[in-house]
C-alpha atoms as a PDB file:
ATOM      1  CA  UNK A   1     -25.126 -35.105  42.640  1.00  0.00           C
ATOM      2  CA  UNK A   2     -22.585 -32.252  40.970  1.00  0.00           C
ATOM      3  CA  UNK A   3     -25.261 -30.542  40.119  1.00  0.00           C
ATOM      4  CA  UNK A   4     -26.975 -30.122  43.635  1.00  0.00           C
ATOM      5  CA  UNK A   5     -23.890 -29.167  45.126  1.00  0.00           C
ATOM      6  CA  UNK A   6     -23.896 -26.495  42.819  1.00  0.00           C
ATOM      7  CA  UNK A   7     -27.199 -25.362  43.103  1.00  0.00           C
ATOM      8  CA  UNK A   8     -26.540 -25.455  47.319  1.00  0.00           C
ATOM      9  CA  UNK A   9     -23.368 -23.276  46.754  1.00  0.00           C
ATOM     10  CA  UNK A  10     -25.145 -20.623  44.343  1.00  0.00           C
ATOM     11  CA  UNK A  11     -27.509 -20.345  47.100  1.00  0.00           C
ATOM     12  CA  UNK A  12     -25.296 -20.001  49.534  1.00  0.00           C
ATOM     13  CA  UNK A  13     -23.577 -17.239  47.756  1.00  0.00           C
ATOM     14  CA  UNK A  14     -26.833 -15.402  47.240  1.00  0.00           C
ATOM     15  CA  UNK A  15     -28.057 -15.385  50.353  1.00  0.00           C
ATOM     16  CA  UNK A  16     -25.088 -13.754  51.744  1.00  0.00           C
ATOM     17  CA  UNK A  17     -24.778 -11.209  49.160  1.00  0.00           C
ATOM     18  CA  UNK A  18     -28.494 -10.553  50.373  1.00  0.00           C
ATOM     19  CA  UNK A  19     -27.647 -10.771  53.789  1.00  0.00           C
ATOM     20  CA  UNK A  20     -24.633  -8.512  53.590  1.00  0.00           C
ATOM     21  CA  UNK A  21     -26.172  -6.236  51.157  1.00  0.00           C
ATOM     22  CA  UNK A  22     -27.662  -3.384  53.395  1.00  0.00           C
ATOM     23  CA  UNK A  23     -25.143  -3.390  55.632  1.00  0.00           C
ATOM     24  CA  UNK A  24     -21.983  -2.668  52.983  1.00  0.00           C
ATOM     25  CA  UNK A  25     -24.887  -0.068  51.275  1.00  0.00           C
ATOM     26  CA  UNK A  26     -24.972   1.741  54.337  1.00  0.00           C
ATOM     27  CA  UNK A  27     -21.555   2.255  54.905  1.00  0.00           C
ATOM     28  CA  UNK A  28     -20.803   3.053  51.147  1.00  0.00           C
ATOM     29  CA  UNK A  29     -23.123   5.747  51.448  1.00  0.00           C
ATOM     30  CA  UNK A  30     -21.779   6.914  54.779  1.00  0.00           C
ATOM     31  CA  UNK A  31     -18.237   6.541  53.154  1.00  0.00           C
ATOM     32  CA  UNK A  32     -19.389   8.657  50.257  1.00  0.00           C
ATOM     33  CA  UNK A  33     -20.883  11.537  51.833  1.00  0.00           C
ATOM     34  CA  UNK A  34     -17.772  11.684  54.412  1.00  0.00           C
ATOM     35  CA  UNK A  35     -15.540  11.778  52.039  1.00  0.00           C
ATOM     36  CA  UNK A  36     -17.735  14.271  49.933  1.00  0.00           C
ATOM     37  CA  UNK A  37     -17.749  16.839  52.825  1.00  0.00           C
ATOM     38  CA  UNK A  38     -13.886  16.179  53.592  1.00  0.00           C
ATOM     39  CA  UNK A  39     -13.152  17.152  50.258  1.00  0.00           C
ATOM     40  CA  UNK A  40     -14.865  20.102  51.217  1.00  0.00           C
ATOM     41  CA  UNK A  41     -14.190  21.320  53.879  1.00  0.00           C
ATOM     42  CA  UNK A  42     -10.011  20.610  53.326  1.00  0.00           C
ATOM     43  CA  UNK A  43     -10.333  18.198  56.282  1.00  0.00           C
ATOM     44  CA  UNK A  44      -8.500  14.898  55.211  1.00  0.00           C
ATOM     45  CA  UNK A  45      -8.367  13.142  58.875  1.00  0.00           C
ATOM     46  CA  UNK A  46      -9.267   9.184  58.246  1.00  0.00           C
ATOM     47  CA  UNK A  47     -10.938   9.116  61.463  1.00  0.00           C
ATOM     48  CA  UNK A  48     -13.255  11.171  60.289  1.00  0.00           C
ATOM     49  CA  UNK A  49     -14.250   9.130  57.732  1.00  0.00           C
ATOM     50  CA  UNK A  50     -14.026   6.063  59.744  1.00  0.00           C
ATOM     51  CA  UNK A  51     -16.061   6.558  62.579  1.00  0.00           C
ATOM     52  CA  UNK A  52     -19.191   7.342  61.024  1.00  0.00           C
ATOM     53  CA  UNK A  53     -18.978   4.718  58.448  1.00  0.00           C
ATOM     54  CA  UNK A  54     -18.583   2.318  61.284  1.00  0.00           C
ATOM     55  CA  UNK A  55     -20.974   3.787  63.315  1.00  0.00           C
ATOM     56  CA  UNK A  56     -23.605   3.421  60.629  1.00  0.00           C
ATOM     57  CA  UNK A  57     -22.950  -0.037  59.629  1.00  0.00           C
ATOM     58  CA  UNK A  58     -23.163  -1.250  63.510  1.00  0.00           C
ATOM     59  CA  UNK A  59     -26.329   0.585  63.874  1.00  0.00           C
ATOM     60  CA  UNK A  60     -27.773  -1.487  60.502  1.00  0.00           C
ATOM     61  CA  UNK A  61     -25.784  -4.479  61.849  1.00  0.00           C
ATOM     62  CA  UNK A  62     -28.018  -4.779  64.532  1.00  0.00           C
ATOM     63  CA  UNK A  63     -31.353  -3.068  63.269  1.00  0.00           C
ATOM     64  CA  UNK A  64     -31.136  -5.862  60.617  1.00  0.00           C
ATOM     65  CA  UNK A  65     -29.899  -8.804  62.390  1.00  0.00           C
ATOM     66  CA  UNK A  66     -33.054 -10.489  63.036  1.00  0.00           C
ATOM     67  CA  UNK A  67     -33.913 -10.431  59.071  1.00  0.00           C
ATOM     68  CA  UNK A  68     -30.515 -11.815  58.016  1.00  0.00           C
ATOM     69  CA  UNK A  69     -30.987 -14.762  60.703  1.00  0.00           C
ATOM     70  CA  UNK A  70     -34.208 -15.379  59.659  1.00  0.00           C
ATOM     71  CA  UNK A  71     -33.318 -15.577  55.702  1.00  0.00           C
ATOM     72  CA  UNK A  72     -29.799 -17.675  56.881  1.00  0.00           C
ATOM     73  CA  UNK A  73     -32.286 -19.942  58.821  1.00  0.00           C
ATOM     74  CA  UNK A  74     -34.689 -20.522  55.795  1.00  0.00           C
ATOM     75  CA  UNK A  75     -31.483 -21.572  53.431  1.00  0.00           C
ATOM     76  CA  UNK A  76     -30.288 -24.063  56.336  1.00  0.00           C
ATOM     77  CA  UNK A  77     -33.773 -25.599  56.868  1.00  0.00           C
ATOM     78  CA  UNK A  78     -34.264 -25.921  52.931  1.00  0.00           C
ATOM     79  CA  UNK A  79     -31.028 -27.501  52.536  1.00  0.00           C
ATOM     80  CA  UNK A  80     -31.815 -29.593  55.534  1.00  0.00           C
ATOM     81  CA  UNK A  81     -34.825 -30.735  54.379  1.00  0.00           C
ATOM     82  CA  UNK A  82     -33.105 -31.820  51.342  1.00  0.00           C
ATOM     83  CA  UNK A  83     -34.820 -32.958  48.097  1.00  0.00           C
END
């Protein structure tokens, strides 16, 4: 029993680390090449920085959506479906 709760939260935890994964890529990326052209250019605004990090990770948000409900679906039906 302990042990396939434990298996259900490992997957759990996986699958949103997958799910989240491109996502928090994109806006490290983002982040890192803002902050790589503030430095610069002198300009140390944090809406600068913010705005296209967010921008970036909405776009992806939504490009991506359908994938990360289709892999969140796929852990609920196999846990579901139990056994």
């Amino acid at each position: 029993m302990t042990d396939g709760l434990v298996e259900l939260v490992r997957q759990a935890l996986l699958a949103g680390l997958v799910v989240a994964a491109p996502v928090l890529v994109a806006g490290f990326i983002v982040g890192t090449l803002t902050g790589l052209v503030q430095a610069a250019t002198g300009v140390h605004e944090q809406i600068v920085g913010l705005v296209p990090r967010l921008a970036v990770m909405a776009v992806v948000l939504i490009s991506s959506l359908p994938w990360m409900v289709e892999r969140l679906t796929e852990l609920f039906r196999a846990t579901a479906s139990g056994p």
